[in-house]
Protein backbone atom coordinates (compact mmCIF):
# COMPACT_ATOMS: atom_id res chain seq x y z
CA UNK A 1 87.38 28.40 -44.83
CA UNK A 2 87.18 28.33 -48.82
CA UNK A 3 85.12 25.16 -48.67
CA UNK A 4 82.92 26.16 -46.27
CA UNK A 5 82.62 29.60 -49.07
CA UNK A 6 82.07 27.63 -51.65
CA UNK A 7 79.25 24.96 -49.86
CA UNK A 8 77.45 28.75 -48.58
CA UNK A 9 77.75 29.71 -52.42
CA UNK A 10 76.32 26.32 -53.89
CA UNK A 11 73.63 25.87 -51.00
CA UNK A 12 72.23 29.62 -52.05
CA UNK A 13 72.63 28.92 -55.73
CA UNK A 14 70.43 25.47 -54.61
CA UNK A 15 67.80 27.60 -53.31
CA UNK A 16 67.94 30.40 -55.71
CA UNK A 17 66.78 27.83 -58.61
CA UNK A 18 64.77 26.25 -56.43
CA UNK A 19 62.59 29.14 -56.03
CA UNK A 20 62.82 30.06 -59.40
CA UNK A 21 61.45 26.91 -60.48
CA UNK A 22 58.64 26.95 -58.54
CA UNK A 23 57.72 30.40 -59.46
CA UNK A 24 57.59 29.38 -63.01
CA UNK A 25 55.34 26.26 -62.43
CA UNK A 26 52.88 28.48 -60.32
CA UNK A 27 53.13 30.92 -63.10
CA UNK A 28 51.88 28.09 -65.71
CA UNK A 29 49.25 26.54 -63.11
CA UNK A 30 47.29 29.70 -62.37
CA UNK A 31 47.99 30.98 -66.07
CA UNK A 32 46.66 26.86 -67.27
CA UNK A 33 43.12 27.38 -64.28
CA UNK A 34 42.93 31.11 -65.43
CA UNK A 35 42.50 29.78 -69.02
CA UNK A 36 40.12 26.62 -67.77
CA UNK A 37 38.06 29.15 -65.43
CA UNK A 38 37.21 31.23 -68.60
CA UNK A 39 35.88 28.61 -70.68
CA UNK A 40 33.46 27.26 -67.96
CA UNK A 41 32.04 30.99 -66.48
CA UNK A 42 32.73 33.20 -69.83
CA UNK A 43 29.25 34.92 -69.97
CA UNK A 44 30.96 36.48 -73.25
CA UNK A 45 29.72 33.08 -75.57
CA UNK A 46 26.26 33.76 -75.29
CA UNK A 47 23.64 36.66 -76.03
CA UNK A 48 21.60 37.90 -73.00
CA UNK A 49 18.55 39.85 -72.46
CA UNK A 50 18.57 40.22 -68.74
CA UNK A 51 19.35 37.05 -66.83
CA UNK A 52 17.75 35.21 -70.01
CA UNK A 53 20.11 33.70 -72.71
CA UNK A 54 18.55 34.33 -76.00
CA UNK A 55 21.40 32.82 -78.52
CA UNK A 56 24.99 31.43 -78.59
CA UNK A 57 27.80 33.94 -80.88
CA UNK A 58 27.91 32.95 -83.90
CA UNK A 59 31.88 32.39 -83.69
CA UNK A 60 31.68 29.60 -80.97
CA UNK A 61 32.91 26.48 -82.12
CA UNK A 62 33.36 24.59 -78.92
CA UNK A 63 31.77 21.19 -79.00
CA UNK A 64 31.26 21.56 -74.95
CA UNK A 65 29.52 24.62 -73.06
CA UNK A 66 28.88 25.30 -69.73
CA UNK A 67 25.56 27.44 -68.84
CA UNK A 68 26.97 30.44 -66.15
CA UNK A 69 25.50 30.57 -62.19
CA UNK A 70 23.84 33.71 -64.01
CA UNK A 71 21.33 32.41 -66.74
CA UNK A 72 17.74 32.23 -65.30
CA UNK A 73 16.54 30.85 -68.32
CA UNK A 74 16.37 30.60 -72.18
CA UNK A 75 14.42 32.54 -74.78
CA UNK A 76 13.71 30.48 -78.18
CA UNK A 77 15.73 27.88 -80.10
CA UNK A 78 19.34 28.85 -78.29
CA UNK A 79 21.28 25.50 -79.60
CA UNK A 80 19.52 25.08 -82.73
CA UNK A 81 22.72 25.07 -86.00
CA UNK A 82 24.96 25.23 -83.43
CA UNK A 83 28.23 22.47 -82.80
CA UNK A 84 27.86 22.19 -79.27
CA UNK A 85 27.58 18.40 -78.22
CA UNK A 86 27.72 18.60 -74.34
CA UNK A 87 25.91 20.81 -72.39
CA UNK A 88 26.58 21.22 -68.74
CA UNK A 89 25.57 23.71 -65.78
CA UNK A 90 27.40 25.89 -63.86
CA UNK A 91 25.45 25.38 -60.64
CA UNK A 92 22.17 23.43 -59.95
CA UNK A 93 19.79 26.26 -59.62
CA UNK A 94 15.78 25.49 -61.07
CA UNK A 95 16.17 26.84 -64.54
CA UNK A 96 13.55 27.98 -66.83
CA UNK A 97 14.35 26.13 -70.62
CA UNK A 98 11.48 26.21 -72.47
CA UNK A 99 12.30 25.12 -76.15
CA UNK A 100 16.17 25.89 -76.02
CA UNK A 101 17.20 22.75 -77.00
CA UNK A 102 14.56 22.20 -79.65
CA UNK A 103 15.52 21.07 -82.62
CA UNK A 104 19.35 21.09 -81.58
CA UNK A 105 20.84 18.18 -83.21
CA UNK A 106 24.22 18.29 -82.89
CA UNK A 107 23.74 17.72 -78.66
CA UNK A 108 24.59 14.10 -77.46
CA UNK A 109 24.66 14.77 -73.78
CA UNK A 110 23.00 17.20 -71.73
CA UNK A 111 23.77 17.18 -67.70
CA UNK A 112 20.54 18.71 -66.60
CA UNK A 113 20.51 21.22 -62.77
CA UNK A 114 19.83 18.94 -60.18
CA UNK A 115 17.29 21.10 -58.84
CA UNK A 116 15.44 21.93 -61.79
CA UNK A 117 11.64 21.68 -61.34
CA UNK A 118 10.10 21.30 -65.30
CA UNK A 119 11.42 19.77 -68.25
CA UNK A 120 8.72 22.41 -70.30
CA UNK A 121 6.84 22.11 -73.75
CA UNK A 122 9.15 20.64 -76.56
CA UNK A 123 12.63 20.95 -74.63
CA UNK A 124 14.18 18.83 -75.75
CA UNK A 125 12.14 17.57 -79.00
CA UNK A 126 13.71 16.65 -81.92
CA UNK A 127 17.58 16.47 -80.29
CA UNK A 128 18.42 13.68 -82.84
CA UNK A 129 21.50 12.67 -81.49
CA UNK A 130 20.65 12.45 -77.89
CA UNK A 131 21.28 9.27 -76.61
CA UNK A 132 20.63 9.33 -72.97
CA UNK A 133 19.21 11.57 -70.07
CA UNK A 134 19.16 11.35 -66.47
CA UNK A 135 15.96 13.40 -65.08
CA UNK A 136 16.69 14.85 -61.51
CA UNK A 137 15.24 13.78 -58.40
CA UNK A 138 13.92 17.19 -57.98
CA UNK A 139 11.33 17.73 -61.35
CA UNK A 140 7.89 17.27 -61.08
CA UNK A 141 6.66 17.83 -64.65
CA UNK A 142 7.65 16.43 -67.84
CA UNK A 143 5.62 18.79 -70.32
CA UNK A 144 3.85 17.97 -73.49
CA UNK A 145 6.46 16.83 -76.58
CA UNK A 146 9.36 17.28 -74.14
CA UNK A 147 11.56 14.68 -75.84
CA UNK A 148 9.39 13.50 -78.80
CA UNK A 149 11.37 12.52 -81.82
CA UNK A 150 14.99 12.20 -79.92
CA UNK A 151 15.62 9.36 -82.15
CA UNK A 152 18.79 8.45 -80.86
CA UNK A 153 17.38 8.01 -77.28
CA UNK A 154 17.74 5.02 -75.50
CA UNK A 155 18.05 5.76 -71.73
CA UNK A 156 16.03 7.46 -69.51
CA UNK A 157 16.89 7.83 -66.35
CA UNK A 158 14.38 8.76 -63.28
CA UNK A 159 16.34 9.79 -59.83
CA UNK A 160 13.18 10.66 -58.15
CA UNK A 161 9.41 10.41 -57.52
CA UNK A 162 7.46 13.37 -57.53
CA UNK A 163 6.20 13.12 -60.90
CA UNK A 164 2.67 11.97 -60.98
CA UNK A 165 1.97 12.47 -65.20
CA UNK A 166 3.93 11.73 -68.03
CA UNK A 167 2.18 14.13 -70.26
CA UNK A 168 1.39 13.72 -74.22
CA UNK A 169 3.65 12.86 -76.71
CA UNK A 170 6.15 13.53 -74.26
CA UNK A 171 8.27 10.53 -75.38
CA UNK A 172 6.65 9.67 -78.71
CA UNK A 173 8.86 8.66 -81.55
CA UNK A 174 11.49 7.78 -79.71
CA UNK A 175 12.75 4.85 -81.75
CA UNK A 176 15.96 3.52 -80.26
CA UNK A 177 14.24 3.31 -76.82
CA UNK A 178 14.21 -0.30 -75.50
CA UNK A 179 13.17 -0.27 -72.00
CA UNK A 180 11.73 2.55 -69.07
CA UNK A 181 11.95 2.15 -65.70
CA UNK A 182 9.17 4.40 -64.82
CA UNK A 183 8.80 6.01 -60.88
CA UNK A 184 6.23 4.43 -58.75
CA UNK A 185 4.63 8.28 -58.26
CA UNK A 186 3.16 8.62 -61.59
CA UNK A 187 -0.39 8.49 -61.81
CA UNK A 188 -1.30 9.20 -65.03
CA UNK A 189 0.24 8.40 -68.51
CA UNK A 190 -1.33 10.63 -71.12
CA UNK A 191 -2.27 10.04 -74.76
CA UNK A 192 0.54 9.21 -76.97
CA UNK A 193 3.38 9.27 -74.44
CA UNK A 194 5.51 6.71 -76.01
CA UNK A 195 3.50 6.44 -79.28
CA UNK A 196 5.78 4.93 -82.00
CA UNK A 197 8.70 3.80 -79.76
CA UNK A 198 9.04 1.11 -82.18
CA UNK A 199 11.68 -0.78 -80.23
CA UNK A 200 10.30 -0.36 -77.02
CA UNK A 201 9.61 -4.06 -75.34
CA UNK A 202 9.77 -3.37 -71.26
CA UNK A 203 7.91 -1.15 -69.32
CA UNK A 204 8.18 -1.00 -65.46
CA UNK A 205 4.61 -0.12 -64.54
CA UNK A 206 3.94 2.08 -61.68
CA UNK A 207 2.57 1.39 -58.27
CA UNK A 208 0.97 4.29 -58.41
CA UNK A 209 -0.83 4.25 -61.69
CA UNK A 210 -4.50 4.92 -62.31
CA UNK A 211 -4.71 5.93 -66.37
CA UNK A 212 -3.52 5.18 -69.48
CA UNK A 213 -4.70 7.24 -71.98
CA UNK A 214 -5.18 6.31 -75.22
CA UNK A 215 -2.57 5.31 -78.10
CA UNK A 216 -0.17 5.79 -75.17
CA UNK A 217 2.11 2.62 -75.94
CA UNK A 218 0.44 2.39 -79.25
CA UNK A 219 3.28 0.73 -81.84
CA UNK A 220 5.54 -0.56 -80.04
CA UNK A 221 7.33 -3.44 -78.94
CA UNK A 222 5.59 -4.74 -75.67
CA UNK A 223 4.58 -8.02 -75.84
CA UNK A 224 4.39 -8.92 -72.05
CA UNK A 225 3.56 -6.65 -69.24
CA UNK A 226 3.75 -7.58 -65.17
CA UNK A 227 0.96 -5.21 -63.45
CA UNK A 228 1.76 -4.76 -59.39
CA UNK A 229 -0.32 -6.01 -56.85
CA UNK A 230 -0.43 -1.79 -55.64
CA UNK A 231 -2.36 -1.01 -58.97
CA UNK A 232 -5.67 0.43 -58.98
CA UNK A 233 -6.37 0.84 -62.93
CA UNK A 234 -9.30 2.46 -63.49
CA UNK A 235 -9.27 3.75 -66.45
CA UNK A 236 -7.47 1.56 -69.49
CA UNK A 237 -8.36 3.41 -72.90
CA UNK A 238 -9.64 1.03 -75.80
CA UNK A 239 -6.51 1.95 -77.73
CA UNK A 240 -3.66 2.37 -74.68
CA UNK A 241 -1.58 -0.23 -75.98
CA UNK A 242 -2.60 -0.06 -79.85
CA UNK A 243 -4.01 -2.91 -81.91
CA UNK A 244 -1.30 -5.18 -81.01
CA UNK A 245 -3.43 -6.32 -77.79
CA UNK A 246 -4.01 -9.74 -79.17
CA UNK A 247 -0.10 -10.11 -79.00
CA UNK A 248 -0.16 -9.16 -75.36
CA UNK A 249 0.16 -11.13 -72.67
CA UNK A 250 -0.39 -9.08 -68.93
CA UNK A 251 0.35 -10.74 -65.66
CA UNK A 252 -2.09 -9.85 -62.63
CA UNK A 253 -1.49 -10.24 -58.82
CA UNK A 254 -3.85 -12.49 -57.40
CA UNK A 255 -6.69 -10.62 -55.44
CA UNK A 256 -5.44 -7.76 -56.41
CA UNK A 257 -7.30 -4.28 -57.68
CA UNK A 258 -6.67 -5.28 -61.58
CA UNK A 259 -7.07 -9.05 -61.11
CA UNK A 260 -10.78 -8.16 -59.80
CA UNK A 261 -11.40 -5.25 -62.30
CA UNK A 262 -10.05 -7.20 -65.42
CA UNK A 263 -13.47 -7.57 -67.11
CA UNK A 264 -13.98 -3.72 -67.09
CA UNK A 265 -11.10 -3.70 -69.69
CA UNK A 266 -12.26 -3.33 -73.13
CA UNK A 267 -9.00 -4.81 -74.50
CA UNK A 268 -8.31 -7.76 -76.27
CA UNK A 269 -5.38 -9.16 -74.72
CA UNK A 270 -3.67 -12.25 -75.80
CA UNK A 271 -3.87 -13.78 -72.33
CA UNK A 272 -4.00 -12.51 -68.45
CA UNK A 273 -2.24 -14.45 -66.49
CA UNK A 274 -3.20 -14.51 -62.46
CA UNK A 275 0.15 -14.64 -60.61
C-alpha cells in the first residue's frame, strides 16, 4: 500500500514537471516569434505619409529590413545614408519605388515583389555595392537610368518575358558586369543601355530584337556576337556597338533576316561570319 503511495506521488511529481517544462519552453518560443514577428512587420522603423514610406528613423541600425504588406510605395531617396544592406518584402504586391534606392550605397541585396510591374526612373542608380538582382517574371518596364552606375553589379537576372525595351542608360556604367542573358521579348535596346560596361564581353541577343540604338554597347568588352536566325534587325545605329567594330566579329544564320540585310549595316565589323 505505501509503495503503491509513493509510485502515485512520484508519477504526479513526473507530470507536474513535465508540464512545467513545457510551459516554460512555449513561454520562450512565442516570447523568441513575438520578438522575430516585430522586426519583420514593425511599421514603427519607417516614416509614412499615407500608405507611402517617405524615410527610415534615424535610430535604425539594422543592416536587414523588411518593407510591411502596408507600403504602396516610396517618396524620395528613403535608403540613401542609411546601414541597411538587405532589403526584403513583406508580401509580393506591385509596388510603386521610384528613386528610393537611389544613391543608397550601403545595399548589397535587394529581393524585389514578385509581382511588381516597373523598375521606374533611377531606382536603383548609383547602389554601389549591389552586386546582383533578379528582375521578376512579372515587370514590363525597366525605366531610364534604373541601375546606371551600380558598380558592383555583376548579375542580372531576367525570370520573365514581357519586357519589350531596355530603355536608356538603364544599365550604363555598370563596370563589374561580365555577361547578360537578355529575354527573347525585347524589342528595342535604347541609346546608351550598357554604355561603359567596361567588362562586359557576352551578350545573349534577343529573338525578338529590331533596334539598337546608338552608343548602346558602346565601350565595352564584346568582341564576338552570335545573331539568331529569328532576328529581323532593322535598324543598327552607326555607333550601337562604339568604335570598337573593327574588333568585332558577328555570326549570321544562313538565309536568315540579318544574313540578307547585312549590307544595310553601316558598321565596320571585323568579320561576319555566315553560320
Amino acid at each position: 500500500m505505501k509503495l503503491l503511495k509513493l509510485f502515485r506521488t512520484g508519477t504526479l511529481l513526473i507530470i507536474i514537471v513535465t508540464i512545467t517544462m513545457l510551459c516554460a519552453c512555449g513561454k520562450k518560443t512565442a516570447d523568441k516569434n513575438t520578438k522575430d514577428a516585430s522586426v519583420v512587420s514593425s511599421e514603427n522603423l519607417f516614416n509614412w505619409s499615407g500608405n507611402i514610406i517617405s524615410s527610415i528613423n534615424e535610430n535604425v541600425e539594422m543592416e536587414e529590413l523588411i518593407i510591411p504588406a502596408k507600403c504602396e510605395g516610396f517618396s524620395g531617396e528613403v535608403f540613401k545614408n542609411v546601414k541597411v544592406k538587405t532589403v526584403r518584402f513583406e508580401d509580393d504586391d506591385d509596388i510603386q519605388l521610384n528613386s528610393a534606392f537611389l544613391s543608397a550605397e550601403s545595399i548589397e541585396e535587394i529581393y524585389l515583389p514578385k509581382n511588381l510591374k516597373v523598375i521606374d526612373y533611377m531606382s536603383f542608380q548609383m547602389c554601389t555595392n549591389l552586386s546582383s538582382i533578379i528582375i521578376p517574371e512579372s515587370v514590363e518596364q525597366i525605366r531610364h537610368g534604373a541601375f546606371r552606375s551600380c558598380k558592383s553589379l555583376k548579375e542580372i537576372v531576367f525570370k520573365g518575358s514581357k519586357i519589350k525595351t531596355i530603355e536608356k542608360e538603364a544599365f550604363a556604367y555598370c563596370e563589374s558586369l561580365e555577361t547578360i542573358q537578355l529575354p527573347d521579348s525585347i524589342e528595342t535596346i535604347e541609346r546608351d543601355a550598357f554604355y561603359k560596361c567596361s567588362k562586359l564581353k557576352n551578350v545573349k541577343i534577343p529573338k525578338a530584337l529590331s533596334t539598337i540604338a546608338s552608343n548602346a554597347f558602346a565601350a565595352t568588352a564584346i568582341t564576338e556576337i552570335h545573331i539568331p536566325a529569328e532576328v529581323e534587325l532593322k535598324r543598327l545605329d552607326a555607333s550601337a556597338f562604339g568604335t570598337n567594330t573593327f574588333e568585332m566579329t558577328v555570326y549570321v544564320k544562313s538565309g536568315s533576316y540579318c544574313d540578307l540585310n547585312r549590307d544595310n549595316w553601316a558598321l565596320d565589323f571585323k568579320e561576319i561570319i555566315t553560320e
